[in-house]
N, C-alpha and C. Protein backbone atom coordinates (compact mmCIF):
# COMPACT_ATOMS: atom_id res chain seq x y z
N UNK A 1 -10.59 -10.88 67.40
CA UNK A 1 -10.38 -9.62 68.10
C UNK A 1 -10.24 -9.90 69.61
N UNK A 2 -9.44 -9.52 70.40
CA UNK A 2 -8.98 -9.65 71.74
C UNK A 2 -9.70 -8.54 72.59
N UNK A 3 -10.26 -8.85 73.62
CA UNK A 3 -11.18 -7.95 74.53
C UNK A 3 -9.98 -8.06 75.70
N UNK A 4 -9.53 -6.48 76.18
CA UNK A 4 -8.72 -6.57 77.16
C UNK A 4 -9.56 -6.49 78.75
N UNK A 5 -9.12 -7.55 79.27
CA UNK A 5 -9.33 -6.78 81.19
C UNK A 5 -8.43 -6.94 81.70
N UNK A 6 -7.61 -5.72 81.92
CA UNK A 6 -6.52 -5.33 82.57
C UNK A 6 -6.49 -4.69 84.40
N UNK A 7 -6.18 -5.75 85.45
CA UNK A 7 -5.98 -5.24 86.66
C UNK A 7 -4.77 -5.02 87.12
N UNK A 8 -4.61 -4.43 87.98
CA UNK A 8 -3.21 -3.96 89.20
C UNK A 8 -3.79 -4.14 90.19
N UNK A 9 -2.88 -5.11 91.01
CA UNK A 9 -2.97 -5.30 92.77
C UNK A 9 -1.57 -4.36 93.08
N UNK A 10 -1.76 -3.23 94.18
CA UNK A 10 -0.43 -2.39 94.29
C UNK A 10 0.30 -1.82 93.37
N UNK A 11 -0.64 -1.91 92.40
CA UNK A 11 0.08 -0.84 90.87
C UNK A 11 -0.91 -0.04 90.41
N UNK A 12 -1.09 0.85 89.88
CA UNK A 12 -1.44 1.86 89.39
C UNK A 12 -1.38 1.68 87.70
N UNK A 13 -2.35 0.35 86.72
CA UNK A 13 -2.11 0.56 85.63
C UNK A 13 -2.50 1.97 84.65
N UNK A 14 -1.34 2.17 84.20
CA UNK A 14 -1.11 3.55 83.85
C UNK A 14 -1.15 3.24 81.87
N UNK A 15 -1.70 4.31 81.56
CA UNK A 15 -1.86 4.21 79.88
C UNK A 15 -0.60 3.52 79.21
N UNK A 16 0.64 3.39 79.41
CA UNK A 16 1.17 3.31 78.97
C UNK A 16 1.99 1.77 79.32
N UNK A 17 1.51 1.19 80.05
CA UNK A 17 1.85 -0.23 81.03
C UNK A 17 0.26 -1.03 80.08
N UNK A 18 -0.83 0.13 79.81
CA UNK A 18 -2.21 -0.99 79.23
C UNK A 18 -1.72 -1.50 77.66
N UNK A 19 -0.93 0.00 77.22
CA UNK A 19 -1.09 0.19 75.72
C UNK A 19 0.49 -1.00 75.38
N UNK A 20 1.23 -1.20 76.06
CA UNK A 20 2.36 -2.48 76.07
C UNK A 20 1.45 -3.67 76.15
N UNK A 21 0.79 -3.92 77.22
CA UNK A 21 0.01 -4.95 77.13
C UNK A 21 -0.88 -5.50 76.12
N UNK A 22 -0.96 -4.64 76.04
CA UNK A 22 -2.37 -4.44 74.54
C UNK A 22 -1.09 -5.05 73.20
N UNK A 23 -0.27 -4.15 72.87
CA UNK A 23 0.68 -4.61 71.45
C UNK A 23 1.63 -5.37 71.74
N UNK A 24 1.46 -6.40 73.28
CA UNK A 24 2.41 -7.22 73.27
C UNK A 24 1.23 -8.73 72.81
N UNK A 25 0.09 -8.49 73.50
CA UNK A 25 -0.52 -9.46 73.40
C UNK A 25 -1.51 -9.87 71.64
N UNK A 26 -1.19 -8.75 71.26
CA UNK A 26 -1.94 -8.57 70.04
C UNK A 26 -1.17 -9.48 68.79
N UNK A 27 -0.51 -9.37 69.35
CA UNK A 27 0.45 -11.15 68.53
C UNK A 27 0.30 -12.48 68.31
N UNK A 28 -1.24 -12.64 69.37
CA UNK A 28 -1.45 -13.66 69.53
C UNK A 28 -2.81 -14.15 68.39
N UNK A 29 -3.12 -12.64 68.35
CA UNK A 29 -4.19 -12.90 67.10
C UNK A 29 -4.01 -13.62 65.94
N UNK A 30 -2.90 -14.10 65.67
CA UNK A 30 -2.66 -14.60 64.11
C UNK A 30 -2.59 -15.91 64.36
N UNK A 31 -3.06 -16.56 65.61
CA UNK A 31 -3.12 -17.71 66.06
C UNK A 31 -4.59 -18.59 65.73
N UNK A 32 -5.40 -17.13 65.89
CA UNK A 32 -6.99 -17.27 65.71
C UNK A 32 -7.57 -17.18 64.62
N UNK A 33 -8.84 -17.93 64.84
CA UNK A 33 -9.67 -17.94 63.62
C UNK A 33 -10.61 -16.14 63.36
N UNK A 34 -10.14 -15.32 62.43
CA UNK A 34 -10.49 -13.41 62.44
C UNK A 34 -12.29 -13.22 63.13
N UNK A 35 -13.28 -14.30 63.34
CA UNK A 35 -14.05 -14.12 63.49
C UNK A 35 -14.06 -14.54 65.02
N UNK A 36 -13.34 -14.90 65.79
CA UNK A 36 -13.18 -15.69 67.07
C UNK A 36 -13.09 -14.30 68.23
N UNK A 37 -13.77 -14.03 69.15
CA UNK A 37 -13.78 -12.78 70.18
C UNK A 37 -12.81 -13.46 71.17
N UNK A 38 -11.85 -13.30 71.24
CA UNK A 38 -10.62 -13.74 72.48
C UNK A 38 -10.80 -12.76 73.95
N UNK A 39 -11.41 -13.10 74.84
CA UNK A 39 -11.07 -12.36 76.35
C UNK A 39 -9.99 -12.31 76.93
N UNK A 40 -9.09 -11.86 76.77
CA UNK A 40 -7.61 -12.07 77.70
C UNK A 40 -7.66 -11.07 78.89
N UNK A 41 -7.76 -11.88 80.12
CA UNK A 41 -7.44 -11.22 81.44
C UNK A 41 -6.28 -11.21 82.15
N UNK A 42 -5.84 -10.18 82.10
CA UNK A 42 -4.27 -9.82 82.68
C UNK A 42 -4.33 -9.36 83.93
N UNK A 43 -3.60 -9.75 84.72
CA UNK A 43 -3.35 -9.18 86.05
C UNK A 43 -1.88 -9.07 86.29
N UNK A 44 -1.53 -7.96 86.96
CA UNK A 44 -0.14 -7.21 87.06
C UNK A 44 -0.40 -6.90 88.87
N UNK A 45 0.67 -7.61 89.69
CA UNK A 45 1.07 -7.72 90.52
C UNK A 45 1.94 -6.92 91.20
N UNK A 46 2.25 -5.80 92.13
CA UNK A 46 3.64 -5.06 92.41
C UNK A 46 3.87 -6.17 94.11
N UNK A 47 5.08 -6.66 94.35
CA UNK A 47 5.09 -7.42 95.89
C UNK A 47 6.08 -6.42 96.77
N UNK A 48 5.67 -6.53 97.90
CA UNK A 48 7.14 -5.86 98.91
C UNK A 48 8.16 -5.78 98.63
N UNK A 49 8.66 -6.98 98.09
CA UNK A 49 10.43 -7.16 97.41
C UNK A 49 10.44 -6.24 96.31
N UNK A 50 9.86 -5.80 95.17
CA UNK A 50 9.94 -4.59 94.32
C UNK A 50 9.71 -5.40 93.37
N UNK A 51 9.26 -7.04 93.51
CA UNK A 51 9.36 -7.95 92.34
C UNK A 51 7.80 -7.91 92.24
N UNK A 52 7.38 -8.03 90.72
CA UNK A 52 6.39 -8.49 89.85
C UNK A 52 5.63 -9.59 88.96
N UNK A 53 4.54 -9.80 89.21
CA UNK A 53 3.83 -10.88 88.53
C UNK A 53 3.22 -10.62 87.42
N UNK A 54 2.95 -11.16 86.61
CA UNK A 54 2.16 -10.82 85.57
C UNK A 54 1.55 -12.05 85.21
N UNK A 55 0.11 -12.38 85.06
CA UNK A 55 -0.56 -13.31 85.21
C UNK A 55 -1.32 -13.13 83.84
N UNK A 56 -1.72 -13.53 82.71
CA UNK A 56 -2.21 -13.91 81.60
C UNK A 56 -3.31 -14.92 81.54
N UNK A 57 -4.83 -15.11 81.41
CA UNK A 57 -5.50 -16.20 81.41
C UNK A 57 -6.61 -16.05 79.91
N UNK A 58 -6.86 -16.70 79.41
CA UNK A 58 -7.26 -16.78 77.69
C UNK A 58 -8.43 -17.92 77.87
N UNK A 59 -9.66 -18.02 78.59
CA UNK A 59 -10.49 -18.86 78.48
C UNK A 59 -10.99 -19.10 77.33
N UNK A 60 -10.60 -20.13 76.19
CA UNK A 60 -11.78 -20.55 74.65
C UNK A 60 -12.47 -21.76 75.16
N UNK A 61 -13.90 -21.32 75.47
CA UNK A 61 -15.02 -22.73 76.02
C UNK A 61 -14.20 -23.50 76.33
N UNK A 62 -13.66 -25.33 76.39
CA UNK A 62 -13.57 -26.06 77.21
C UNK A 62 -11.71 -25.88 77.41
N UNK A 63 -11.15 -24.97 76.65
CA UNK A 63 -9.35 -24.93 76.56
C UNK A 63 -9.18 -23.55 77.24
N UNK A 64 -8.78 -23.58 78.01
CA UNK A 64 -8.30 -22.25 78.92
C UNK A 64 -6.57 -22.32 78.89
N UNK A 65 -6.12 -20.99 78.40
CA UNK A 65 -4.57 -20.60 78.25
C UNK A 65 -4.59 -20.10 79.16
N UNK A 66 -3.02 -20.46 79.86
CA UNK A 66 -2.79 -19.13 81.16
C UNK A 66 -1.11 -19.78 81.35
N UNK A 67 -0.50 -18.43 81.90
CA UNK A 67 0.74 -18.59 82.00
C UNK A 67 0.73 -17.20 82.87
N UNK A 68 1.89 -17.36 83.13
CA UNK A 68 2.61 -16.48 84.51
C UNK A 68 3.94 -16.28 84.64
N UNK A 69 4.60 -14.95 84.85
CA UNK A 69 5.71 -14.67 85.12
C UNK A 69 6.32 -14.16 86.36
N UNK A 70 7.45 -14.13 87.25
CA UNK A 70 7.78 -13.26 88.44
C UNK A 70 9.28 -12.83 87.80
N UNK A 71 9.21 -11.70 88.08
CA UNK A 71 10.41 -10.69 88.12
C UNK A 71 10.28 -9.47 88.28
N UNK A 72 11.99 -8.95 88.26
CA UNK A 72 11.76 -7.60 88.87
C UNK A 72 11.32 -6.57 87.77
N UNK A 73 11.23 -7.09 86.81
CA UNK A 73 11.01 -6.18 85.45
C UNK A 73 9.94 -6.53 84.83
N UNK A 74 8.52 -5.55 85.10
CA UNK A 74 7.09 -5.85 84.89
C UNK A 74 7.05 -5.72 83.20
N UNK A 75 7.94 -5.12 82.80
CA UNK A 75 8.02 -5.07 80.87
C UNK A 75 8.30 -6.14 80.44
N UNK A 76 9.70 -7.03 80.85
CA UNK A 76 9.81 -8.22 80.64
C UNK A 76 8.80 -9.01 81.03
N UNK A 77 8.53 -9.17 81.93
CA UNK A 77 7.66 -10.25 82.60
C UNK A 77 6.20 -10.39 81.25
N UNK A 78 5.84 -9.09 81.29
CA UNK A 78 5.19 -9.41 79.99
C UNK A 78 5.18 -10.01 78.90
N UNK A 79 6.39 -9.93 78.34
CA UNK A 79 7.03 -10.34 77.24
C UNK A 79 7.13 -11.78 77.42
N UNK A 80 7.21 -12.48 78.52
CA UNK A 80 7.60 -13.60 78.60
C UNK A 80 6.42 -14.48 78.40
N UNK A 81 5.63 -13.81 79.28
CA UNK A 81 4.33 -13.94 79.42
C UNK A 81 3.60 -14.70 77.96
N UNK A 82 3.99 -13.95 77.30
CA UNK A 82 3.10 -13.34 75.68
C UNK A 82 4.18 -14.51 74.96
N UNK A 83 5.32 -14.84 75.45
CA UNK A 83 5.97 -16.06 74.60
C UNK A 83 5.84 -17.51 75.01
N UNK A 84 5.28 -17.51 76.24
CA UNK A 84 4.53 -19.37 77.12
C UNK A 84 3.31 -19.22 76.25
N UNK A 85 2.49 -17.98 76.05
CA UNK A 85 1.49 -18.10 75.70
C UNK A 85 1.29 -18.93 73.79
N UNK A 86 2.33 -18.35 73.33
CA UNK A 86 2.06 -18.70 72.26
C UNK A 86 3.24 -19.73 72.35
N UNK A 87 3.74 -20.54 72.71
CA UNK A 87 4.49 -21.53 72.80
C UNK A 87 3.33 -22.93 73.20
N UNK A 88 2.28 -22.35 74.47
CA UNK A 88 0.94 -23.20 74.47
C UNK A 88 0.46 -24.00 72.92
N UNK A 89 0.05 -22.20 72.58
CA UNK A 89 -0.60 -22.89 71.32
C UNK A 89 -0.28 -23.43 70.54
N UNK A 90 1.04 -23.35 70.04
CA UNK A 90 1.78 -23.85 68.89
C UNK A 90 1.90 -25.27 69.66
N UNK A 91 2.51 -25.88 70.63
CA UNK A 91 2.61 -27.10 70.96
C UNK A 91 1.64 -28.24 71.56
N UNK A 92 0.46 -26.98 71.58
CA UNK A 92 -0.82 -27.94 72.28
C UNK A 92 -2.23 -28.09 71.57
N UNK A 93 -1.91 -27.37 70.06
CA UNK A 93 -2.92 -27.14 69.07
C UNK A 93 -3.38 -28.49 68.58
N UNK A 94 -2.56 -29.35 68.46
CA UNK A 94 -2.91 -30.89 68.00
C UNK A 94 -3.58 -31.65 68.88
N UNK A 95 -2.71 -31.69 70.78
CA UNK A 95 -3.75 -32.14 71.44
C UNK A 95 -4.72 -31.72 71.96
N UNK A 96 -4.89 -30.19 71.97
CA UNK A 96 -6.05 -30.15 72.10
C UNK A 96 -7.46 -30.23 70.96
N UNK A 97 -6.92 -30.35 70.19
CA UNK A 97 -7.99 -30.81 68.97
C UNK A 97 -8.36 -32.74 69.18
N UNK A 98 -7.49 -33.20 70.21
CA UNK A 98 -7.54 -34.70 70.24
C UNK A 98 -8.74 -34.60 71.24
N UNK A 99 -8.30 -33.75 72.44
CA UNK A 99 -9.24 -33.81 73.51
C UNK A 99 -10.42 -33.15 73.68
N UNK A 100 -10.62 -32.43 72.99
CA UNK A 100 -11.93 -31.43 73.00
C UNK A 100 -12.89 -31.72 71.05
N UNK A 101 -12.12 -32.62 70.68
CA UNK A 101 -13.01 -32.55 69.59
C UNK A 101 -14.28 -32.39 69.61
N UNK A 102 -15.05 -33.42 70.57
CA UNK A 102 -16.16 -32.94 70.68
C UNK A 102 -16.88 -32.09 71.65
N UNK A 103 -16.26 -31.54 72.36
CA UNK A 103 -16.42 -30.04 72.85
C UNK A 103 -16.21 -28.42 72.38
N UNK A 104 -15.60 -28.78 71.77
CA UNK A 104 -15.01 -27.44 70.83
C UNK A 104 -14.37 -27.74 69.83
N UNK A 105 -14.31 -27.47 68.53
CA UNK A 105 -13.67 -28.15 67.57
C UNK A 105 -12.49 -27.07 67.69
N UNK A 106 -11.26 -27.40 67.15
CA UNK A 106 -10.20 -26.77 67.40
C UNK A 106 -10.41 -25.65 65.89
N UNK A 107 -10.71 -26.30 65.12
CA UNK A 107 -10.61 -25.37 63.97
C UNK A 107 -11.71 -24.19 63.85
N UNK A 108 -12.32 -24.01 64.84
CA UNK A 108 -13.51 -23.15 65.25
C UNK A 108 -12.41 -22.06 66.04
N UNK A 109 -11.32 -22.34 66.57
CA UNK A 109 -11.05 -21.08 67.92
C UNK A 109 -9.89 -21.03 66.56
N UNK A 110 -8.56 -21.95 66.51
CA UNK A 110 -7.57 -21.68 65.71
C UNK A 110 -7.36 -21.36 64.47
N UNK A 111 -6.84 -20.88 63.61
CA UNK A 111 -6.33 -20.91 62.32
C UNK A 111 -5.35 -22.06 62.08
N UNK A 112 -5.53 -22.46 60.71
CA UNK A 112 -4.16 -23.05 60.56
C UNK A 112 -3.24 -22.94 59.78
N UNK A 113 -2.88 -21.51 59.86
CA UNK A 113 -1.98 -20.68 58.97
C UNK A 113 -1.01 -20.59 59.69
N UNK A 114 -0.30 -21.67 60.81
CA UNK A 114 0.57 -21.40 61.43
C UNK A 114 1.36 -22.70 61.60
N UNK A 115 2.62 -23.31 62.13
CA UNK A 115 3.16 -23.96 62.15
C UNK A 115 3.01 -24.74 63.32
N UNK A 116 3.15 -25.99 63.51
CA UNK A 116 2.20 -26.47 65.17
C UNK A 116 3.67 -27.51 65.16
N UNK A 117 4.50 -26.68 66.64
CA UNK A 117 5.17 -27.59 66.80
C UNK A 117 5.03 -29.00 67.34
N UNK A 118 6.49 -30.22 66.80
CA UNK A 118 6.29 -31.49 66.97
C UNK A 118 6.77 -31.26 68.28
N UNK A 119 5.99 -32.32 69.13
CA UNK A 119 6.32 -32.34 70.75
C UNK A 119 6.03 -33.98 71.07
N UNK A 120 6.96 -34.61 71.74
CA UNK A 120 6.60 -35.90 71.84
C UNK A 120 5.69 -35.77 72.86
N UNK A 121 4.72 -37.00 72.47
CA UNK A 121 3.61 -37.61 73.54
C UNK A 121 4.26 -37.64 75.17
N UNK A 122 3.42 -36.96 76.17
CA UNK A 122 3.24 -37.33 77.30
C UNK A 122 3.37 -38.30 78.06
N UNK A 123 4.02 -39.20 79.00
CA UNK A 123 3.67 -40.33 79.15
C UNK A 123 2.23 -40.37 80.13
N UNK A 124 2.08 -41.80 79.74
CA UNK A 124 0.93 -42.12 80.12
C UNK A 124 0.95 -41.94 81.51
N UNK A 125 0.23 -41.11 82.46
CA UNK A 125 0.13 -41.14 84.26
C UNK A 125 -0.94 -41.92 84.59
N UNK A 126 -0.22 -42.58 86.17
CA UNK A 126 -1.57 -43.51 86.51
C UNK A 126 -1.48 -43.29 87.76
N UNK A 127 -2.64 -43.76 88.04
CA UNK A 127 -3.39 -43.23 89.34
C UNK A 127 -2.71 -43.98 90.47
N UNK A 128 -1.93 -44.50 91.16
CA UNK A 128 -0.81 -45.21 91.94
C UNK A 128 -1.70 -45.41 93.16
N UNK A 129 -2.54 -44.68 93.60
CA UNK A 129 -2.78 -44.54 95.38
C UNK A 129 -4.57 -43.88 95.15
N UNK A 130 -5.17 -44.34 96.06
CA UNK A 130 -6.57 -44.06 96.26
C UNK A 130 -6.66 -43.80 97.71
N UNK A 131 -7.26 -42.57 98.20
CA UNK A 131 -7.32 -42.34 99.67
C UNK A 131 -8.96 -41.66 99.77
N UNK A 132 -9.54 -42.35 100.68
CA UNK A 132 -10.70 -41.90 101.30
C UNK A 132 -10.23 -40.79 102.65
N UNK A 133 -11.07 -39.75 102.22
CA UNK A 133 -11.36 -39.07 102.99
C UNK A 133 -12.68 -38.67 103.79
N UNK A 134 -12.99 -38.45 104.73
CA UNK A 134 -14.31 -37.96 105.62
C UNK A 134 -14.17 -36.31 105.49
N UNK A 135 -15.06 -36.00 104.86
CA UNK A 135 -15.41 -34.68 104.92
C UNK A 135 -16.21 -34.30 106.23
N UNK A 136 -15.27 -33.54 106.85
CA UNK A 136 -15.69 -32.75 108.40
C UNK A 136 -16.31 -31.37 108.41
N UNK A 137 -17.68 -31.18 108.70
CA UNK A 137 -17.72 -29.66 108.78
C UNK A 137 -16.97 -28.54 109.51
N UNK A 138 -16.44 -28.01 109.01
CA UNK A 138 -15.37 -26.70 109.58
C UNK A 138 -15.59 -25.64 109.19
N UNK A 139 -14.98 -24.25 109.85
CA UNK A 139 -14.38 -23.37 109.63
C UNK A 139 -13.03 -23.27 108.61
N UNK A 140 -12.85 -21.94 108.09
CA UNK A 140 -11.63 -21.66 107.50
C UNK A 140 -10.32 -22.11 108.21
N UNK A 141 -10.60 -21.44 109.37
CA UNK A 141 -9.53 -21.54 110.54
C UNK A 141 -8.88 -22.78 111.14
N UNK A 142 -10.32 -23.47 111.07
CA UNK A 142 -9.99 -25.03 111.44
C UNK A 142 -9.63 -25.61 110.84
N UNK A 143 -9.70 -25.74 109.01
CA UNK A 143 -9.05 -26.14 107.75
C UNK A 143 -7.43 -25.23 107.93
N UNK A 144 -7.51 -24.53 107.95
CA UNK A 144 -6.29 -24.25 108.01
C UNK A 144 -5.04 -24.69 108.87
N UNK A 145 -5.71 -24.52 110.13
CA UNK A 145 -5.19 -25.87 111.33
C UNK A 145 -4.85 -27.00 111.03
N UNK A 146 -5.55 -27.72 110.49
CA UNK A 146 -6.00 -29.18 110.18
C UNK A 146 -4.63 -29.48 109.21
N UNK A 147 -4.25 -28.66 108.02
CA UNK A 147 -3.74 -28.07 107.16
C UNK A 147 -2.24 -28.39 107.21
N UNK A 148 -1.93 -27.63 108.45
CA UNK A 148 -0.78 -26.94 109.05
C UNK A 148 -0.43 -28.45 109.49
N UNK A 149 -1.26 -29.23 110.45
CA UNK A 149 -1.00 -30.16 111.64
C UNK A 149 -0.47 -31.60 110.12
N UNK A 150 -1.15 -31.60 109.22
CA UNK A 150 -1.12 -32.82 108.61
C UNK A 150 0.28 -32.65 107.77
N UNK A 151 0.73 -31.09 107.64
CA UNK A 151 2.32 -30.66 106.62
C UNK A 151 1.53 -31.01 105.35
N UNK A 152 0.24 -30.90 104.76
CA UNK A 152 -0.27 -30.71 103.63
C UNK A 152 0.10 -29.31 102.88
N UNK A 153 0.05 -29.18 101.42
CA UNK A 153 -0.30 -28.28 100.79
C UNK A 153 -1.88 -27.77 100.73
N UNK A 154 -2.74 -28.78 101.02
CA UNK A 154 -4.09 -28.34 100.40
C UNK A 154 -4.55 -29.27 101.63
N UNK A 155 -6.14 -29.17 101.75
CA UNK A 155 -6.76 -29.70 102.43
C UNK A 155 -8.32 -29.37 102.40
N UNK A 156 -9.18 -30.33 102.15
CA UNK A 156 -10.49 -30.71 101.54
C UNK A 156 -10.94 -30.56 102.71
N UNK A 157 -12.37 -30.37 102.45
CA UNK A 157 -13.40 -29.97 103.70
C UNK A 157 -15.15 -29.41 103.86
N UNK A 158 -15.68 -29.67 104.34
CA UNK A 158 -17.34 -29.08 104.43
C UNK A 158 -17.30 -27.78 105.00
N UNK A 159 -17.84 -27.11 104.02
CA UNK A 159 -17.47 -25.83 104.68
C UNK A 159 -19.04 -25.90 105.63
N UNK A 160 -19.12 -25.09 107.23
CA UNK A 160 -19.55 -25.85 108.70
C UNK A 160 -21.26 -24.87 108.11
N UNK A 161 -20.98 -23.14 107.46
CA UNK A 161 -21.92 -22.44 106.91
C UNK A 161 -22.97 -22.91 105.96
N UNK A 162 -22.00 -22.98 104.76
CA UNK A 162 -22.97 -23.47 103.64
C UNK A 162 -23.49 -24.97 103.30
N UNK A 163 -22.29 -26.22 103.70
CA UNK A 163 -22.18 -27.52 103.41
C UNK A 163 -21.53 -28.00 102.49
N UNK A 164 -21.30 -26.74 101.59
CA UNK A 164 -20.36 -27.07 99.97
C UNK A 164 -18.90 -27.69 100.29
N UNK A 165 -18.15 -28.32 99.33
CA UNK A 165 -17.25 -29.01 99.80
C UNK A 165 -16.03 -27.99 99.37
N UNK A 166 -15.07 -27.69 100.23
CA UNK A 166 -14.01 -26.27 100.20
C UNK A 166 -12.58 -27.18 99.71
N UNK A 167 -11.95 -26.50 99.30
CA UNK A 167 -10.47 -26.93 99.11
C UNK A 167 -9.67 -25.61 99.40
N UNK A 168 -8.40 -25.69 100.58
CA UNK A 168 -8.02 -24.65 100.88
C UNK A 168 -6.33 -25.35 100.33
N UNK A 169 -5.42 -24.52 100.03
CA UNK A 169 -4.12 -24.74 99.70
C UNK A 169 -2.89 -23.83 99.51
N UNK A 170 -2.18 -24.23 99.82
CA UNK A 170 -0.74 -22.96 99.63
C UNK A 170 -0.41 -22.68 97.97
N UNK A 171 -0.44 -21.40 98.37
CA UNK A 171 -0.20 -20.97 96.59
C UNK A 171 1.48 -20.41 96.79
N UNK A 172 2.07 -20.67 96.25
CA UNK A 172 3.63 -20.39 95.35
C UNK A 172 4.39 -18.98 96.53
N UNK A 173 2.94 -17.99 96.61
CA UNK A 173 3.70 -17.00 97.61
C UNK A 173 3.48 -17.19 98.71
N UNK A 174 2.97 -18.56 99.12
CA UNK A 174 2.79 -18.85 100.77
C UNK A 174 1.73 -18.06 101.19
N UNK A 175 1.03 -17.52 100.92
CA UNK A 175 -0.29 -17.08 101.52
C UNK A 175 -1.59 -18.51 100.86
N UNK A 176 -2.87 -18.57 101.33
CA UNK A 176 -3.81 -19.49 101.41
C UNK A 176 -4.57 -19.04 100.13
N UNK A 177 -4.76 -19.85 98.95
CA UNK A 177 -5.83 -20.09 98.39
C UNK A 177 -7.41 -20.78 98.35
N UNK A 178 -8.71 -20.27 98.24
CA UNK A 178 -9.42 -21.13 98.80
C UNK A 178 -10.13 -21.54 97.68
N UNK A 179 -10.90 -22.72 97.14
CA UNK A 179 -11.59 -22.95 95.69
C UNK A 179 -13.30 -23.61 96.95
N UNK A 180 -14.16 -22.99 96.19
CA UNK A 180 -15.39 -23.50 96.91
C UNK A 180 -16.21 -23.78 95.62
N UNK A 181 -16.22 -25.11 96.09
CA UNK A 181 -17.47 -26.04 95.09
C UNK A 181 -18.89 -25.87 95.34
N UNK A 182 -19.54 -25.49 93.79
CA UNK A 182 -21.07 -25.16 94.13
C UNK A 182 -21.19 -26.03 93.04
């Protein structure tokens, strides 16, 4: 059974934008094992340009689903949404049963009344470059500076308040994301 949390940033979700969401995503149930409680958190985006996001995230203990759409058509965008999503599972049901076996058994969240597409292996990535960094106590402002001056995307740091170690970075719409480690 799927537990909805449905937000709008600059939209107004309206009964009838929840109740699409709701029987678009409800498709995904036949993926799951009938006793499995699925949380799906949706977020619906309106931007200046008249264009839309629709953001999808499906946390199961150590395997988290999420996919994302932009366009000008928040119905579609859904739809698309709801087809990465189950394109995930169908192509990542095997490895993630490789990688989480003993964290979550796969046959605990999935069913396997479904067809799991063949996808060739990944290649192997390797770690090419090792860089030390000095964590500096700062401000936001000064990370952001720091940021700007180096032509980074992201940039690591002590935050100067708490001591926790911050990661600030450009997200996709050019405004600042911040992740703070506790």
């Amino acid at each position: 059974m799927i537990k909805f949390s449905i937000r709008g940033e600059n939209i107004e979700v309206t009964e009838a934008i929840r109740d699409y969401v709701k029987s678009k995503l409800t498709k995904i149930e036949k993926y799951f094992v009938k006793e499995q409680e699925i949380d799906a958190r949706v977020n619906l985006k309106i931007y200046r340009e008249k264009s839309s996001k629709v953001e999808v995230t499906i946390p199961l203990g150590s395997v988290t689903l999420r996919a994302e759409d932009v366009s000008q058509d928040m119905y579609g965008s859904i739809d698309l949404v709801v087809d990465k999503i189950e394109r995930q599972i169908r192509k990542n049901k095997t490895k993630i049963a490789k990688k989480h076996r003993e964290k979550v058994s796969t046959s605990q969240v999935f069913t396997t009344e479904f067809e799991v597409e063949q996808v060739d292996e990944m290649p192997e990535v390797k770690v090419v470059r090792t860089k030390n960094v000095t964590l500096k106590p700062m401000d936001v402002e000064e990370a952001r500076l720091q940021m700007e001056l180096l032509g980074h995307d992201f940039f690591i740091y002590t935050d100067a308040e708490d001591g926790e170690t911050n990661i600030l970075y450009r997200r996709e719409d050019g405004d600042l994301g911040l992740i703070e480690a506790k």
